[in-house]
N, C-alpha and C. Protein backbone atom coordinates (compact mmCIF):
# COMPACT_ATOMS: atom_id res chain seq x y z
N UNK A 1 -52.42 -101.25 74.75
CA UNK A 1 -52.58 -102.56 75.36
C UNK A 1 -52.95 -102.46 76.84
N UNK A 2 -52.25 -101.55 77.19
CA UNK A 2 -52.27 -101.96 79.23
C UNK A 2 -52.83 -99.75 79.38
N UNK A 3 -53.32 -99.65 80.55
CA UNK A 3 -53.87 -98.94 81.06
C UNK A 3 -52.82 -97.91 82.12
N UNK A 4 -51.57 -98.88 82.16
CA UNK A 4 -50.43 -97.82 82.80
C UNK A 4 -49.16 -99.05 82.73
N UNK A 5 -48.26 -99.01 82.68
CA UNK A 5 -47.16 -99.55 82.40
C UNK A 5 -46.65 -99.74 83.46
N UNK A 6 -46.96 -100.44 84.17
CA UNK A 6 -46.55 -101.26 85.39
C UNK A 6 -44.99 -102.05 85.22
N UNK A 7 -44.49 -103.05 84.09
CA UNK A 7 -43.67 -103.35 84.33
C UNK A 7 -42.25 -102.51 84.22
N UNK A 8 -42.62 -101.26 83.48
CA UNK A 8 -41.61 -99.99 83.35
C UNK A 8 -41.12 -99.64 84.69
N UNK A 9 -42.53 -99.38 85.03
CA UNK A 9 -42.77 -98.67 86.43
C UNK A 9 -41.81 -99.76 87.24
N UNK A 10 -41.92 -100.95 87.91
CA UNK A 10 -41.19 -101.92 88.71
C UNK A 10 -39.70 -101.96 88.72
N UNK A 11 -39.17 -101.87 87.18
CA UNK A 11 -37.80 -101.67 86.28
C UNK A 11 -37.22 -101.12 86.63
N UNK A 12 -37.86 -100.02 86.71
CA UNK A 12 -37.37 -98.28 86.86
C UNK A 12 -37.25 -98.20 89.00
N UNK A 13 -37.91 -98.37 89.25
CA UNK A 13 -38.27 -98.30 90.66
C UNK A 13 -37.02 -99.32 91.55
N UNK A 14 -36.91 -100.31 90.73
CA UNK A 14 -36.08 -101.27 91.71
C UNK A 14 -34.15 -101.16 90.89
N UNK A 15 -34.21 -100.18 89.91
CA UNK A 15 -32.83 -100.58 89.41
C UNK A 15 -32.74 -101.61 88.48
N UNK A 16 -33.87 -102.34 87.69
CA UNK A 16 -33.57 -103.32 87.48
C UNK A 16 -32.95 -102.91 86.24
N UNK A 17 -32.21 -103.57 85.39
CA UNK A 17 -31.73 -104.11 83.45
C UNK A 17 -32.61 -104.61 83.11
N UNK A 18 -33.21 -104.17 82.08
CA UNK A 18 -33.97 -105.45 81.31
C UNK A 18 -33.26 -106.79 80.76
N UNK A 19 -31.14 -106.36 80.73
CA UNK A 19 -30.63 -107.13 80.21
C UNK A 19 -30.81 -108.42 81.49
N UNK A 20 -30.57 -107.88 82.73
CA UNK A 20 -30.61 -109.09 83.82
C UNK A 20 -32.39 -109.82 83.80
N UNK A 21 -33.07 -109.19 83.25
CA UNK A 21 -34.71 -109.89 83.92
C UNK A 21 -34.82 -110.58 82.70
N UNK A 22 -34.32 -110.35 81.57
CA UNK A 22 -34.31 -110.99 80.47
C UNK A 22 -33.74 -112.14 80.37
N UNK A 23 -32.68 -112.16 81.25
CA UNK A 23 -31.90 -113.56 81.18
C UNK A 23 -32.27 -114.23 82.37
N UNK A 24 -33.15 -113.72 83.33
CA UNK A 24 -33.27 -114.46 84.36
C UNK A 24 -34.52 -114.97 83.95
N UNK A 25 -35.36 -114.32 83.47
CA UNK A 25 -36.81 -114.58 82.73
C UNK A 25 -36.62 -115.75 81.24
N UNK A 26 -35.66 -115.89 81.01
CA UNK A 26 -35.39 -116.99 80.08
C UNK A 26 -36.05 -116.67 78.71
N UNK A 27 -36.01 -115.58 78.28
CA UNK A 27 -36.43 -114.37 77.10
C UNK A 27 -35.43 -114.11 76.78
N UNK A 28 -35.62 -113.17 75.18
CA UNK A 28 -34.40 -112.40 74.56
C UNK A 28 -34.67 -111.46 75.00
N UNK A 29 -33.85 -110.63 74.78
CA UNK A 29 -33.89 -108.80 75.22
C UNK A 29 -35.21 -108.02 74.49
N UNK A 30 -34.87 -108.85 72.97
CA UNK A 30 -36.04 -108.08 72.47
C UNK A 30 -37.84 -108.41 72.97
N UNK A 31 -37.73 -109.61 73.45
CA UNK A 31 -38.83 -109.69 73.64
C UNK A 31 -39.23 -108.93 74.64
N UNK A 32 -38.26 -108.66 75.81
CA UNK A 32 -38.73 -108.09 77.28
C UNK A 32 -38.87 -106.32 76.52
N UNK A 33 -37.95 -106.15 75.87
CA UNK A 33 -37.96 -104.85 75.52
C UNK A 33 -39.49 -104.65 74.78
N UNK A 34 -40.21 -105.42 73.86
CA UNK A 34 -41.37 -105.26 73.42
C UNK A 34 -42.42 -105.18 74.27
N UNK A 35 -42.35 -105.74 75.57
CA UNK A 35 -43.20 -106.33 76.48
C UNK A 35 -43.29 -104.91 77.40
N UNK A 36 -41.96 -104.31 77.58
CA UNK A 36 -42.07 -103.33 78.37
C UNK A 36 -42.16 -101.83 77.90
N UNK A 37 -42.15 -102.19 76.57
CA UNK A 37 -43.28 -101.12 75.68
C UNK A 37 -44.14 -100.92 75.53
N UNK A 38 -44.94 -102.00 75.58
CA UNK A 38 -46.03 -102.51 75.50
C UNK A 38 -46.48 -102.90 73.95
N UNK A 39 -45.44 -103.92 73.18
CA UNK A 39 -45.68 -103.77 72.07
C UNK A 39 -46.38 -104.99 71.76
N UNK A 40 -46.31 -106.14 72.92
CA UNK A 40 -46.87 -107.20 72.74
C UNK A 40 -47.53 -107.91 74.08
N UNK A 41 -48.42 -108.55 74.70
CA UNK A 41 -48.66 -109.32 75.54
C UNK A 41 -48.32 -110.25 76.13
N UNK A 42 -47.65 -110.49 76.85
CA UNK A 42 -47.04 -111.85 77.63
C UNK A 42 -47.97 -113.15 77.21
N UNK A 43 -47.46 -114.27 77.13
CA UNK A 43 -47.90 -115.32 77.37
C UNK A 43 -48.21 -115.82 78.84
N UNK A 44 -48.71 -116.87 79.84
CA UNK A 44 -49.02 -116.67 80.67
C UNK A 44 -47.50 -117.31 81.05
N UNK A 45 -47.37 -117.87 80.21
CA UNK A 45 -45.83 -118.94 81.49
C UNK A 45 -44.50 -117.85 81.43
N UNK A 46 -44.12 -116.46 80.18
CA UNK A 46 -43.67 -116.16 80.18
C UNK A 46 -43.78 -114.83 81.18
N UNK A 47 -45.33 -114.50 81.37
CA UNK A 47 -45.64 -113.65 82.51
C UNK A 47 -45.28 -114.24 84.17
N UNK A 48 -45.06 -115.85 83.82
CA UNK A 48 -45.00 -116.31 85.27
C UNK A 48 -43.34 -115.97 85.55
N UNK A 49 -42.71 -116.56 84.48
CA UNK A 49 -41.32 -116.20 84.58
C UNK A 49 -41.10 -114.80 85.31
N UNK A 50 -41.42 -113.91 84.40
CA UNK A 50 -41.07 -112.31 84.65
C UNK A 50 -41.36 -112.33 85.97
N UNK A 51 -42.60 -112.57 86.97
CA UNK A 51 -43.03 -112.60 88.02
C UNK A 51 -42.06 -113.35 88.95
N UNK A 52 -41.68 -114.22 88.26
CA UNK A 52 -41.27 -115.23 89.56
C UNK A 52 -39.82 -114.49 89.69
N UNK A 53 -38.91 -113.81 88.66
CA UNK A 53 -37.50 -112.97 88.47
C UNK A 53 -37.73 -112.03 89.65
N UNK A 54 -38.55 -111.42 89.59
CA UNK A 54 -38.92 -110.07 90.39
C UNK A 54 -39.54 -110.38 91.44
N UNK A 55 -39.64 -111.77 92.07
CA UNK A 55 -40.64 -111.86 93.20
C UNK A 55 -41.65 -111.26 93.41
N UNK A 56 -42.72 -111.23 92.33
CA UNK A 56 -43.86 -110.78 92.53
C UNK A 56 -45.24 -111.85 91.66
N UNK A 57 -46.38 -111.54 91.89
CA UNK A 57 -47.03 -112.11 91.35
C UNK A 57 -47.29 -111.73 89.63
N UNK A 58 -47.90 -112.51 89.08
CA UNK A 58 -48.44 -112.17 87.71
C UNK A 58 -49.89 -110.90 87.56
N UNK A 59 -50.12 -110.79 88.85
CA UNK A 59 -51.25 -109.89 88.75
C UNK A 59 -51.04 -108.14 89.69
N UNK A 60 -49.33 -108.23 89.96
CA UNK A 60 -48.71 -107.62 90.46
C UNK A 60 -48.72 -106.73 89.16
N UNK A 61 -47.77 -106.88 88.38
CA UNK A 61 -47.28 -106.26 87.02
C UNK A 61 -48.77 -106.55 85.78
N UNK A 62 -49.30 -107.44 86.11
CA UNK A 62 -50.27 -107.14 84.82
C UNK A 62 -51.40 -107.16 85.92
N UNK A 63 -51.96 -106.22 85.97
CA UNK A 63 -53.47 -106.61 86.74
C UNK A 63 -54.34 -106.74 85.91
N UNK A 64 -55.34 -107.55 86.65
CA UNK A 64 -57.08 -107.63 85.45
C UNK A 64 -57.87 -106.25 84.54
């Protein structure tokens, strides 16, 4: 799907849980866990979420 795994990368880098970005992102675990596998694609409002948890943009973690 993605070309390098950016939101692993951010996860990993800042300490984060997927259990905390998951609940702050208003997702189940499994979904963030698929997402940060790369087993599925964000939607855009659920990419805004993740973005807006982590204070970053949507083109931060997914670029074009």
């Amino acid at each position: 799907m993605g070309e390098n795994n950016k939101l692993r990368e951010i996860l990993r880098d800042r300490g984060v849980k997927q259990t905390w970005l998951a609940e702050k992102a208003g997702i189940t675990y499994q979904a963030l866990s698929d997402l940060v596998r790369e087993k599925r694609t964000p939607t855009l409002g659920v990419a805004k979420r993740i973005a807006r948890a982590l204070e970053l943009h949507v083109e931060d973690i997914w670029p074009e």
